[in-house]
Structure formats: structure tokens, C-alpha cells
Protein backbone atom coordinates (compact mmCIF):
# COMPACT_ATOMS: atom_id res chain seq x y z
CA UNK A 1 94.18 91.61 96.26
CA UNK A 2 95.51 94.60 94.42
CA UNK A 3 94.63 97.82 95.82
CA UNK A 4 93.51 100.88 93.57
CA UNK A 5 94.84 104.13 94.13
CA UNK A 6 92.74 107.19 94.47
CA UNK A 7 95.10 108.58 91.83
CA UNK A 8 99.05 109.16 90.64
CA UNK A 9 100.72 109.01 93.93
CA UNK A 10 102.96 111.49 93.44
CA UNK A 11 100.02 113.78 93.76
CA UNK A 12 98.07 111.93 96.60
CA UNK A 13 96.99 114.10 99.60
CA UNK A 14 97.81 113.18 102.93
CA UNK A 15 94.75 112.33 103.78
CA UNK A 16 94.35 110.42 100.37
CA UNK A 17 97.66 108.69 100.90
CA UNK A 18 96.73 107.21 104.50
CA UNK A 19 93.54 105.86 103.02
CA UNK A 20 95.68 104.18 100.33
CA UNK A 21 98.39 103.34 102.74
CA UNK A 22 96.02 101.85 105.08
CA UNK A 23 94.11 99.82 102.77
CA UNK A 24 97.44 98.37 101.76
CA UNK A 25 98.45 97.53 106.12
CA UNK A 26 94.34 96.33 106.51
CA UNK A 27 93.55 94.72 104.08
CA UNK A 28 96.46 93.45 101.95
CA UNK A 29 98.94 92.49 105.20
CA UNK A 30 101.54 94.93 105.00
CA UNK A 31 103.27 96.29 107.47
CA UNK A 32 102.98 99.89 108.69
CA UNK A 33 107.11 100.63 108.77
CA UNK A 34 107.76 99.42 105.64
CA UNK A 35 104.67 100.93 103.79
CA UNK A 36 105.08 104.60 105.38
CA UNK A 37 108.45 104.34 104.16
CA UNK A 38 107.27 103.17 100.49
CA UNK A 39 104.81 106.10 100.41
CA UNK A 40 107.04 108.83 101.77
CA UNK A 41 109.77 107.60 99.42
CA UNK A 42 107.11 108.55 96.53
CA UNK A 43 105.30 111.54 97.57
CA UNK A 44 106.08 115.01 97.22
CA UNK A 45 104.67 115.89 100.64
CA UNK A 46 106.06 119.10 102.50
CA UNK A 47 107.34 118.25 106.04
CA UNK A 48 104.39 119.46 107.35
CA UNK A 49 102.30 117.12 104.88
CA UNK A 50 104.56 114.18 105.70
CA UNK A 51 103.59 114.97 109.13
CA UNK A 52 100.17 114.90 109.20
CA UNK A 53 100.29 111.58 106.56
CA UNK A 54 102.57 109.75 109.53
CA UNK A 55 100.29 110.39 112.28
CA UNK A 56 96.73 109.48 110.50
CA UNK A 57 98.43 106.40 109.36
CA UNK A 58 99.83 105.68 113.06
CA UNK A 59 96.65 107.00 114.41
CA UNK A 60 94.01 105.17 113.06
CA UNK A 61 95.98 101.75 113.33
CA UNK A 62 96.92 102.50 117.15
CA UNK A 63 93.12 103.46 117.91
CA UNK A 64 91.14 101.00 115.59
CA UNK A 65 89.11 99.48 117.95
CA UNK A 66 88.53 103.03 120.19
CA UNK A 67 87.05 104.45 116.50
CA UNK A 68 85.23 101.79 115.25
CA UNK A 69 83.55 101.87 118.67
CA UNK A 70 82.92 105.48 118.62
CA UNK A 71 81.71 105.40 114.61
CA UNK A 72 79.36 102.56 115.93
CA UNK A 73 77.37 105.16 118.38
CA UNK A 74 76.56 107.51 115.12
CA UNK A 75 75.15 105.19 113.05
CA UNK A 76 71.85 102.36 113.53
CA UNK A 77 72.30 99.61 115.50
CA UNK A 78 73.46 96.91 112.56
CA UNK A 79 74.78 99.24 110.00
CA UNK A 80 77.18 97.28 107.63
CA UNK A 81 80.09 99.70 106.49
CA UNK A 82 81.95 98.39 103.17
CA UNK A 83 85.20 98.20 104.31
CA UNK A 84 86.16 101.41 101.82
CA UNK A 85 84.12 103.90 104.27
CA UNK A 86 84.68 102.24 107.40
CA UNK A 87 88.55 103.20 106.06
CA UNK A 88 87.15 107.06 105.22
CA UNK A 89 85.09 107.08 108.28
CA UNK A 90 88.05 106.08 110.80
CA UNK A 91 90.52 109.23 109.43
CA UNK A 92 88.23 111.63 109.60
CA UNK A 93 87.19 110.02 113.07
CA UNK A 94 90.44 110.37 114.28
CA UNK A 95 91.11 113.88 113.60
CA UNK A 96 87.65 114.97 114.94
CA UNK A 97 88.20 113.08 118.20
CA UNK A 98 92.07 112.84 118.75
CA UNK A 99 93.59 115.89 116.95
CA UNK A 100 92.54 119.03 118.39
CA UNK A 101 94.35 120.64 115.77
CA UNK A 102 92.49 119.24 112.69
CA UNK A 103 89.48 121.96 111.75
CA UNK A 104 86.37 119.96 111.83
CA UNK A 105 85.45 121.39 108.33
CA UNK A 106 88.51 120.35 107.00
CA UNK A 107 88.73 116.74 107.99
CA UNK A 108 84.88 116.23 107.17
CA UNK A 109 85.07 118.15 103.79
CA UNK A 110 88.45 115.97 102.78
CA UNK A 111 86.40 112.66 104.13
CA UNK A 112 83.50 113.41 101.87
CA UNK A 113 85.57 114.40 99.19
CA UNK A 114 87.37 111.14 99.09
CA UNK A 115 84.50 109.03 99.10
CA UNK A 116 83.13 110.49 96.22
CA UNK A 117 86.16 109.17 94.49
CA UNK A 118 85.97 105.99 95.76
CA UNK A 119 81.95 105.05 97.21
CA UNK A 120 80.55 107.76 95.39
CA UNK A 121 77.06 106.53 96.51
CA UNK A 122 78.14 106.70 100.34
CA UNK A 123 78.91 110.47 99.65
CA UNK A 124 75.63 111.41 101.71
CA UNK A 125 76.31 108.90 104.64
CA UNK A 126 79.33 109.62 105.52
CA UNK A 127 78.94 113.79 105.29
CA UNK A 128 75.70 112.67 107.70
CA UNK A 129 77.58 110.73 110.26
CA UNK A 130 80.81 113.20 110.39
CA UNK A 131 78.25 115.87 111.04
CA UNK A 132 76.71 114.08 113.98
CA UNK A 133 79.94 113.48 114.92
CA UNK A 134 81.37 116.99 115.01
CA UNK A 135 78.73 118.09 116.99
CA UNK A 136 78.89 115.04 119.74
CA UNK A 137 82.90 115.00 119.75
CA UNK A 138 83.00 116.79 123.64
CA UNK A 139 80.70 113.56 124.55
CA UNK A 140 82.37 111.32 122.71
CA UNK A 141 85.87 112.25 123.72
CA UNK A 142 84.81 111.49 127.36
CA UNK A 143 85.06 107.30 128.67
CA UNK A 144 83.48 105.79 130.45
CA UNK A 145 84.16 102.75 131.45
CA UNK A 146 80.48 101.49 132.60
CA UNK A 147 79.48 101.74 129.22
CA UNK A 148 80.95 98.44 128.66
CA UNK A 149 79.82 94.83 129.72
CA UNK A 150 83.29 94.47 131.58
CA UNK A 151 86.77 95.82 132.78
CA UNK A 152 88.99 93.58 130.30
CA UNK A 153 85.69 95.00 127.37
CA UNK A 154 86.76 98.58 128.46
CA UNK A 155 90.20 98.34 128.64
CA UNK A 156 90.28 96.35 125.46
CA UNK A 157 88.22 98.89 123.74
CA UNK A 158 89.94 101.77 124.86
CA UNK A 159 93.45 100.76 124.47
CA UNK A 160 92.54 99.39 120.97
CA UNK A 161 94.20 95.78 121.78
CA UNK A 162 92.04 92.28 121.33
CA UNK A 163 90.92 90.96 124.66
CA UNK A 164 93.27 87.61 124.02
CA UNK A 165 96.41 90.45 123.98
CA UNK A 166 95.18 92.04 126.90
CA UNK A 167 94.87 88.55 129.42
CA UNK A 168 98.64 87.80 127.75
CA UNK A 169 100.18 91.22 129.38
CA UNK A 170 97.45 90.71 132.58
CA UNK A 171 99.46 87.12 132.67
CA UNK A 172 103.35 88.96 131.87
CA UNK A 173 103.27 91.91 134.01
CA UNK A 174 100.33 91.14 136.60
CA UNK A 175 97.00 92.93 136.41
CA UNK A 176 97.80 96.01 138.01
CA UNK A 177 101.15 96.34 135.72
CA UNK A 178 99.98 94.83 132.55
CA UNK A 179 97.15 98.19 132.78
CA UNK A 180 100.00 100.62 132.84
CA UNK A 181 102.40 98.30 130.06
CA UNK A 182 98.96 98.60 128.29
CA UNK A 183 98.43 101.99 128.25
CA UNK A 184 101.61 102.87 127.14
CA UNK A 185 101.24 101.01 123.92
CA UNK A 186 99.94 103.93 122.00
CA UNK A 187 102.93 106.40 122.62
CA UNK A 188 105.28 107.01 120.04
CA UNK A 189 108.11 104.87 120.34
CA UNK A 190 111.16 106.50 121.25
CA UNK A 191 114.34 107.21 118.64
CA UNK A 192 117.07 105.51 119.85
CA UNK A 193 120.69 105.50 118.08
CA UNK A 194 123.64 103.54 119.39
CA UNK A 195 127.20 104.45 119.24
CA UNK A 196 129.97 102.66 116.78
CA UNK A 197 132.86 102.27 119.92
CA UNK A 198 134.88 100.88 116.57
CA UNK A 199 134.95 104.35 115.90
CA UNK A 200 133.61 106.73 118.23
CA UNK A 201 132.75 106.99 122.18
CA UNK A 202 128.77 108.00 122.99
CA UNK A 203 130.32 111.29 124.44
CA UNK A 204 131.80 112.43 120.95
CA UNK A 205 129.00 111.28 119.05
CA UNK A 206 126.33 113.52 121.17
CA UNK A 207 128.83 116.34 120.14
CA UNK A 208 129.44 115.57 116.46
CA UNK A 209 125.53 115.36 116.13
CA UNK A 210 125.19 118.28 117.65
CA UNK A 211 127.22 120.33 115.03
CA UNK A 212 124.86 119.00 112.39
CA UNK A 213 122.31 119.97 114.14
CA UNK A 214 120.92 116.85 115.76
CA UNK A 215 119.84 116.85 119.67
CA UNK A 216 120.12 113.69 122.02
CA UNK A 217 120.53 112.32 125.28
CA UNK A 218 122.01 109.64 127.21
CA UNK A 219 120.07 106.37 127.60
CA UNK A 220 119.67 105.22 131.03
CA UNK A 221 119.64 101.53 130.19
CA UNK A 222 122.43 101.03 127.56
CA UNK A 223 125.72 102.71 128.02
CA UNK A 224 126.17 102.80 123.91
CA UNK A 225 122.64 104.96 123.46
CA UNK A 226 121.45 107.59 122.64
CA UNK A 227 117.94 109.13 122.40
CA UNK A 228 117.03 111.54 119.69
CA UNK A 229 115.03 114.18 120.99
CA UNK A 230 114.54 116.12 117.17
CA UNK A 231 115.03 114.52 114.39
CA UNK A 232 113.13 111.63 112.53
CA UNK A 233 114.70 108.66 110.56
CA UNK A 234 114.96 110.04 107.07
CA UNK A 235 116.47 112.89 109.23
CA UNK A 236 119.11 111.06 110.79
CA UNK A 237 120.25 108.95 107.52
CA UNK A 238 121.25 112.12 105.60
CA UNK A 239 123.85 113.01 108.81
CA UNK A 240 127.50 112.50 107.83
CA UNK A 241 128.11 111.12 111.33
CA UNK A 242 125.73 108.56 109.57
CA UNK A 243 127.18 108.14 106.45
CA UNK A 244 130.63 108.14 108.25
CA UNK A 245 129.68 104.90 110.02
CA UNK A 246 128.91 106.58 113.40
CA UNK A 247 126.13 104.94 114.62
CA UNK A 248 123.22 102.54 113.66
CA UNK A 249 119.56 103.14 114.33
CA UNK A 250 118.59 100.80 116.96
CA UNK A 251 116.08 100.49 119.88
CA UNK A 252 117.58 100.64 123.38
CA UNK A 253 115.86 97.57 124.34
CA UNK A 254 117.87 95.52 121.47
CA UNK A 255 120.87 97.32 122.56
CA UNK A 256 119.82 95.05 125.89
CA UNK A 257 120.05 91.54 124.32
CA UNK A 258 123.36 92.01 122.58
CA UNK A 259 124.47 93.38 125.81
CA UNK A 260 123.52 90.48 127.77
CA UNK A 261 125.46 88.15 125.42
CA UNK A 262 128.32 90.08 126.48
CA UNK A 263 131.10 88.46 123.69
CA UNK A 264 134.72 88.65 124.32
CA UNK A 265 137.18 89.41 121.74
CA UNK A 266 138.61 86.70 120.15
CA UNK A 267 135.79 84.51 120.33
CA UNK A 268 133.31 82.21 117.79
CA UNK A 269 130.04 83.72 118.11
CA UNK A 270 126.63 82.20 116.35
CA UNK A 271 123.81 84.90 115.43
CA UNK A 272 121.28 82.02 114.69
CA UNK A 273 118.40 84.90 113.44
CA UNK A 274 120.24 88.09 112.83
CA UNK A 275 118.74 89.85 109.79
CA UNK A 276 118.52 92.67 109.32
CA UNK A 277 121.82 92.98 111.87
CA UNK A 278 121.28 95.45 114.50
CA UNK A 279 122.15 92.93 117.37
CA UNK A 280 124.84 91.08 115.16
CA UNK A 281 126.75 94.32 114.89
CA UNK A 282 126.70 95.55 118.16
CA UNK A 283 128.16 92.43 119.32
CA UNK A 284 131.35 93.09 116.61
CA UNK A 285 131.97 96.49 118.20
CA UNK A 286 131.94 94.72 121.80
CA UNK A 287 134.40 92.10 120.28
CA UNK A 288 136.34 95.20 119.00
CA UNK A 289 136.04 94.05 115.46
CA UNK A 290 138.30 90.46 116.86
CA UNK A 291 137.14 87.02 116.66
CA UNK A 292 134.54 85.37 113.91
CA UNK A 293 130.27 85.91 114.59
CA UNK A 294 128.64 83.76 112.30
CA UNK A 295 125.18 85.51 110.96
CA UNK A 296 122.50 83.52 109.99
CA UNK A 297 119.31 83.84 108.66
CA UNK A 298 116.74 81.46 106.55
CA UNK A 299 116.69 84.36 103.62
CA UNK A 300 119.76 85.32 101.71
CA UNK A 301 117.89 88.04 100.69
CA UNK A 302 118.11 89.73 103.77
CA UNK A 303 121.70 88.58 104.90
CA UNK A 304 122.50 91.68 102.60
CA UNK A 305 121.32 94.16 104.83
CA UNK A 306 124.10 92.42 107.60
CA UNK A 307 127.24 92.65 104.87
CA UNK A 308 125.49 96.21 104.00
CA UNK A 309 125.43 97.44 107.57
CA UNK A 310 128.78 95.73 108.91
CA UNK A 311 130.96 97.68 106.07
CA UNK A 312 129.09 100.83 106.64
CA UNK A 313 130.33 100.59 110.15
CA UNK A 314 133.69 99.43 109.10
CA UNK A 315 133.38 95.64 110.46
CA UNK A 316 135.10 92.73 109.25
CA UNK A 317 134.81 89.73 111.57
CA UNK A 318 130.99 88.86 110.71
CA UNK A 319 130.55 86.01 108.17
CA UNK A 320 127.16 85.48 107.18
CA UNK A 321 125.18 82.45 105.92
CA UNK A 322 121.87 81.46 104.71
CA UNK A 323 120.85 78.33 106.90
CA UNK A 324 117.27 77.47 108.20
CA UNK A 325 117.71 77.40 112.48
CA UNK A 326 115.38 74.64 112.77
CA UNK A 327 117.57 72.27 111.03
CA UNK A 328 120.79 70.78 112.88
CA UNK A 329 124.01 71.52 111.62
CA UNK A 330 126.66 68.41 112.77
CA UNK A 331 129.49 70.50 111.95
CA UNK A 332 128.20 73.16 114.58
CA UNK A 333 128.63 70.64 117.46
CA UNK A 334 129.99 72.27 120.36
CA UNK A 335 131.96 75.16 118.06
CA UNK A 336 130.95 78.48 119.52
CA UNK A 337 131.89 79.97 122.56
CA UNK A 338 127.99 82.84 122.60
CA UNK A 339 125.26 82.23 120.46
CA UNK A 340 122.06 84.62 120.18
CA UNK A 341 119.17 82.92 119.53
CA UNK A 342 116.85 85.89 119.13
CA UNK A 343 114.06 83.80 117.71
CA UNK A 344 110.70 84.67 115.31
CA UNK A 345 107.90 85.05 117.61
CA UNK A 346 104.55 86.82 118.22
CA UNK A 347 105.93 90.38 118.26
CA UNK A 348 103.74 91.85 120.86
CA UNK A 349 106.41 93.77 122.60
CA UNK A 350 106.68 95.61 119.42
CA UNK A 351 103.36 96.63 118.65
CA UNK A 352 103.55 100.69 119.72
CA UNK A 353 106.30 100.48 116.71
CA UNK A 354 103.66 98.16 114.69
CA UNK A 355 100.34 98.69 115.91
CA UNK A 356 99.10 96.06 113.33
CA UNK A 357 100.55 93.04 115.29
CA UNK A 358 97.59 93.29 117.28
CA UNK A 359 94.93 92.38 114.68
CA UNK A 360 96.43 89.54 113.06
CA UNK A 361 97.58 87.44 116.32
CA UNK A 362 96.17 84.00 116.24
CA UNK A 363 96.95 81.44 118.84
CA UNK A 364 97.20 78.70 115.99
CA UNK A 365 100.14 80.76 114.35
CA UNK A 366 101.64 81.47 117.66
CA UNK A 367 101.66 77.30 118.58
CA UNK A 368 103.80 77.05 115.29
CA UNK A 369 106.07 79.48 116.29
CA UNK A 370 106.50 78.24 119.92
CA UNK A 371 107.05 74.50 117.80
CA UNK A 372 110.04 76.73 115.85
CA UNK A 373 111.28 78.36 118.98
CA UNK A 374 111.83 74.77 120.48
CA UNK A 375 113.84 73.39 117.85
CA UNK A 376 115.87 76.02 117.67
CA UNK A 377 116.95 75.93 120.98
CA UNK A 378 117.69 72.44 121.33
CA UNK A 379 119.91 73.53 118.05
CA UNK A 380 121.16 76.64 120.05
CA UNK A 381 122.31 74.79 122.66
CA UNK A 382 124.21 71.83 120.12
CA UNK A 383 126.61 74.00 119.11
CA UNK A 384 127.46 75.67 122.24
CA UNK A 385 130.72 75.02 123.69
CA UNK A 386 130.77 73.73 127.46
CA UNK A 387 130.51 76.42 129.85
CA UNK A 388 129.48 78.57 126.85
CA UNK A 389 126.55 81.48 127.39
CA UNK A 390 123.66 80.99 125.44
CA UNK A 391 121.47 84.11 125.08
CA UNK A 392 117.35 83.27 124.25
CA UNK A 393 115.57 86.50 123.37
CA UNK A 394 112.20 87.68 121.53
CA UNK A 395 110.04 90.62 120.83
CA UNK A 396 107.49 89.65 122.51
CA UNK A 397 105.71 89.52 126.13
CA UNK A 398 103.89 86.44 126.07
CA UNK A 399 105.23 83.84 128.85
CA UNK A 400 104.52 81.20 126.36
CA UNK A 401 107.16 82.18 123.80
CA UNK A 402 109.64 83.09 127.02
CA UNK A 403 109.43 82.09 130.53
CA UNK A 404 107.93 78.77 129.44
CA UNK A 405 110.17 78.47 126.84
CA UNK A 406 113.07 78.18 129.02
CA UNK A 407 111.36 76.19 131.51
CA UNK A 408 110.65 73.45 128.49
CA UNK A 409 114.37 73.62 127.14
CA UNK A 410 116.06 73.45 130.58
CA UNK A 411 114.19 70.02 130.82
CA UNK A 412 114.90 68.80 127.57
CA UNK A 413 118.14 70.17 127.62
CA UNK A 414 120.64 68.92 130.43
CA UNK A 415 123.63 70.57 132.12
CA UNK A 416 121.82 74.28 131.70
CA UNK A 417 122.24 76.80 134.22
CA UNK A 418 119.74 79.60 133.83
CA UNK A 419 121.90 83.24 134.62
CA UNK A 420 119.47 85.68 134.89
CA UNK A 421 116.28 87.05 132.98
CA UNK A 422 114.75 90.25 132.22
CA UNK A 423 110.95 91.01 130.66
CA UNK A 424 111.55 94.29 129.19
CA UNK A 425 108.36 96.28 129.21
CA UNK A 426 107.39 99.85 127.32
CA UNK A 427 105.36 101.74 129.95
CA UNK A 428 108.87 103.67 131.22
CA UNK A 429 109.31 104.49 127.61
CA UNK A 430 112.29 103.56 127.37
CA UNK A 431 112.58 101.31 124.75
CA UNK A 432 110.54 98.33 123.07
CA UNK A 433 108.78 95.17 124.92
CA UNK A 434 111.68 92.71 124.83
CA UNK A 435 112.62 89.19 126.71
CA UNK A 436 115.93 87.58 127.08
CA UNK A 437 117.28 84.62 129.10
CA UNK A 438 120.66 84.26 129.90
CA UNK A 439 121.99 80.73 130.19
CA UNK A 440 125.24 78.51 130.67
CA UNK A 441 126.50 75.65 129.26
CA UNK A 442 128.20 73.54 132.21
CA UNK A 443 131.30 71.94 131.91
CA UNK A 444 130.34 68.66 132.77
CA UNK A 445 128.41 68.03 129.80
CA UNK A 446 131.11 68.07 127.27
CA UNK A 447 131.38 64.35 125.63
């Protein structure tokens, strides 16, 4: 379905712009990153506008469930809201409830304003139930968890997260732990950069950035990171440090998974899913640029942004590849001394970065990708040499997709030795929900 736009984009509000941005995420599947970025790249907005757009966008997505719920109490038990003011009534909603900053005139008068461009007939309704929920807000900013048939209802509700997402981090972290990973899920996700050692150490970089005017610190988990304490994205790409190659944009927790691969110089190294290339170049820079890492990915589309980002950062050793994972290769047979199998999956650990994830899990799609996963381990582990290190990682925090995962190769796979593995979780704020599992090839098993 093609959305309509309230009018020339170039000249959209921000308020107008979220609505149009997330109709586009709601309703028409895509994804929150990639369609800020789109609108931002066509607006006109001030800072300050850009701003505001960003955070009603993130907002309403991060607290859908938490406004629908609260929208619910100011209108008659039954009330069906065409999806159009249901969109209108959750912005304003948010800024009335969540941004103490927002004058209530303003965010009901833009509200009602928009709707008459859109549901002109709803004009009336909306204005009504704004109103009523101006004057309620202190009330309605107040939980209470008693108001709800249960404790998985209420933490559900408030944490805006489907009750099937909420018994998967109960079954990750543990009850009292998955609460805390859970409420952590609606902080903004930390800016993370990490260091080209190709070209410069994490010391230098902190003090080249901070002649252009850029602020960071040390992260505590990766010992190329660095965490960006004032600038945004779009910020940090017009830096020359960036344009020089410097660094690449990265989240400490991916930073992890490369890390635990740990490559050597020298060696043949198999990036089975490595678009868009984060992971695939850290592990050059470890290699110092020596050796051959073979990129792969199903698209060739996207194995552009991997030749894109290794000769921005001055690499040379990565050869890339369009091949499907799931399919054996015979010529890979025992040829690689690492591979990173950093496999599709669910996503969950990754939904404070894309709060949408959370709507569209099904368990049906999730049994296809676990299907996937399996097949491309049993491939993963093919072309590992013996006593090679396998690496098994996702973005997610189900136990399905990890834990079990490695349980289920390691007995359809023999001669494995499981290293070590590491859930990752978000609640420190440190970086993204990640998994990885370390493994070993023995020696025995070679034929």
C-alpha cells in the first residue's frame, strides 16, 4: 500500500513528518533507521526540528502499547479508531504524557490540525479526547500496576513489548533480570565508534575528534571503542577523521563478536553473513590488513557496502562474494582457519535501536529462521579447518536461536568443543542485546 503524504515533504512539519514516517514503519513494514534517515535526508528541518521529528518517531514506536493503553481510558469502551487517528492520537499522546517540554496547546492544536488534513470528519474527536487528556495527564502519567489482570499484562503494557517477547527475556535472563533487560529497552541506544588500528590507536582518535569538536569516551567492554557523548550520526559522517578512514560506526556489542573470533594475521577467514561489514572489517584491522576474509552475503546488492567500507578504511585483504549460506559449497571443505557465522535471526536484542521488531515477531517466522540457522551451521562447520574456531553469533536473546542452537549443532556436528559463551544484554547500556558461541574444531576429525 502506497502511503499519501500530508503534503511536499520538503515542507512537512515535524509533527507532520512523524505521522507520515510512521505510517510508512506501521503500516507499510519499514524500518525505523532507514526511514528517519530517508526523511531527514529530504526535509529542511532546523536541528531543533530534526530533533523533535527523531524523538516522536522513536517515541511513539518505543511506547505503542503504553499509549494505545492510555488513549483507550479517554474514549468508550469499544471505540474503533481508523488507523489514521489512532496514528494522530498516539503523537500528540506522547508529547502530553512523556514530554514535559511539549506545551499542551501546541501538541493538541498541531494534532487537530493534522487531522483535518487527513480525517477531516474526526476533527471534533480527536480535539475532544486530547482535551480530556490534557486535563487527566498527572493521573495518567502515574502506573499502577493493579490496574492490570496480571504482572507479565503490566509489565507488557508498560514496557510496550508483546507478552510472547516478554516470557522469551523472563526465559534468557531469569525473571528477576529479564525485568531490568526489559526496562532498559526504551533508552536510547548508545553511539558507539570503533577505532581503525590500520591507521590510528583509540588514544589518538579521542584526540583528533576532539579538535573537530567531537567528545567521547573509552568503552569498558571493547578495547577499540569509543562512546560518543555529543554528536549524532549525520554529525559524525561529515568529520574528516571520518572521511580520512578513522573509524567506522559500530555498536560495542558487535565490536564483541569480531573480537571473540580473534583472527590471526595471515589466515583464511569466512564471513558467511557479513553485509553491511561492520564485523568483517574489524576482523581485517585485527589481521593487520594480512591474510584473505572471504565476505559473503545472499545479496550482491549489499556486498557493496563491504568493498565501500573496506577502501574507505584502506583494507585490501577482504574478497567478497554473493553465495546463499544455506547451500554447501564442496570447494569450502575444510579451507578456513575462523569463520563468523553471525546468522539472520529474530533481532530482539536490537529492538531499543528498532523498536518495531517487537510488533511483527511471529513464532512461525522465527521456526524458519531457526530451520536457516541450522543449515548454516552444519555449513559453518564444513569448511572449517581442524582445530579451527568457529564463532556462532545473533542479534537476538531468544535461547531458541542461541543456547539451543548450539546444543542441536554440537549433536549433529561431531568433534566440537564449545569455548565459551556470552548473552550480551542492554540494561548496563552498554551496547546492543547480542549472543555469540565460541567453538573448536578438534583435530581428530580431519579425514
Amino acid at each position: 500500500m502506497k502511503r499519501k503524504n500530508t503534503k511536499n515533504p520538503h515542507n512537512l512539519s515535524p509533527r507532520e513528518q512523524a505521522y507520515d514516517s510512521l505510517l510508512a514503519i506501521d503500516r507499510e513494514g519499514a524500518f525505523s533507521n532507514l526511514e528517519i534517515q530517508r526523511a531527514l535526508s529530504r526535509s529542511l528541518f532546523s536541528k531543533p526540528d530534526a530533533h523533535l521529528y527523531t524523538a516522536l518517531v522513536y517515541g511513539v514506536l518505543q511506547n505503542e502499547m503504553l499509549l494505545d493503553d492510555r488513549i483507550s481510558k479517554m474514549t468508550k469502551p469499544g471505540t474503533r479508531l481508523d488507523f489514521e487517528v489512532r496514528e494522530i492520537l498516539r503523537i500528540a499522546a506522547f508529547q502530553l504524557l512523556m514530554m514535559n517540554r511539549i506545551p499542551p496547546y501546541a501538541a493538541i492544536s498541531e494534532a487537530v490540525a493534522l487531522c483535518g488534513k487527513v480525517k477531516p470528519k474526526a476533527k471534533g474527536f480527536v480535539n475532544g479526547v486530547l482535551r480530556n487528556m490534557a486535563r487527566q495527564s498527572d493521573q495518567l502519567k502515574r502506573w499502577q500496576a493493579s490496574d492490570y489482570k496480571d504482572a507479565i499484562q503490566a509489565l507488557s503494557v508498560r514496557t510496550s513489548v508483546p507478552k510472547p517477547i516478554v516470557d522469551i527475556y523472563a526465559r534468557a535472563f531469569g525473571a528477576k533480570e529479564g525485568v531490568r533487560e526489559l526496562m532498559a529497552v526504551n533508552r536510547p541506544s548508545p553511539l558507539t565508534i570503533r577505532a581503525n588500528g590500520l591507521k590510528i590507536s583509540r588514544d589518538d582518535l579521542l584526540k583528533e575528534l576532539a579538535n573537530e569538536g567531537i567528545e567521547g569516551v573509552k568503552t569498558a567492554l571493547s578495547p577499540s571503542g569509543i562512546k560518543i557523548t555529543n554528536a549524532s550520526v549525520s554529525e559524525l559522517t561529515q568529520t574528516q577523521a571520518y572521511t580520512a578512514g578513522l573509524f567506522t560506526i559500530q555498536d560495542q556489542g558487535a565490536m564483541l563478536i569480531a573480537e571473540a573470533l580473534s583472527p590471526e594475521a595471515g589466515e583464511r577467514v569466512l564471513d558467511m553473513c557479513a553485509a553491511p561489514g561492520g564485523k568483517t572489517t574489524y576482523l581485517a584491522e585485527m589481521m593487520g590488513d594480512q591474510g584473505v576474509i572471504t565476505a559473503r552475503d545472499i545479496y550482491p546488492s549489499r556486498l557493496k557496502l563491504i568493498d565501500n567500507q573496506a577502501k574507505l578504511l584502506g583494507i585490501g585483504c577482504i574478497q567478497t562474494e554473493a553465495f546463499d549460506g544455506t547451500a554447501r559449497k564442496a570447494a569450502d571443505h575444510e579451507q578456513y582457519d575462523r569463520v563468523l557465522l553471525d546468522a539472520p535471526c529474530s533481532g530482539l536484542g536490537i529492538i531499543r535501536r528498532k523498536p518495531e521488531i517487537r510488533y511483527r515477531f511471529e513464532f512461525k517466522k522465527q521456526r524458519a529462521l531457526i530451520d536457516m540457522q541450522r543449515k548454516m551451521l552444519i555449513n559453518a562447520v564444513d569448511a572449517l579447518k581442524p582445530g579451527g574456531t568457529l564463532v556462532y553469533s545473533t542479534c537476538t536473546v531468544d535461547p531458541k536461536e542461541n543456547a539451543e542452537q548450539v546444543r542441536w549443532l554440537c549433536r549433529n556436528a561431531t568433534g566440537l568443543t564449545v569455548l565459551n559463551t556470552r548473552q550480551i544484554g542492554t540494561a548496563d547500556d552498554q551496547c546492543d542485546g547480542f549472543y555469540y558461541a565460541k567453538l573448536v574444531k578438534n583435530s581428530a576429525q580431519s579425514k
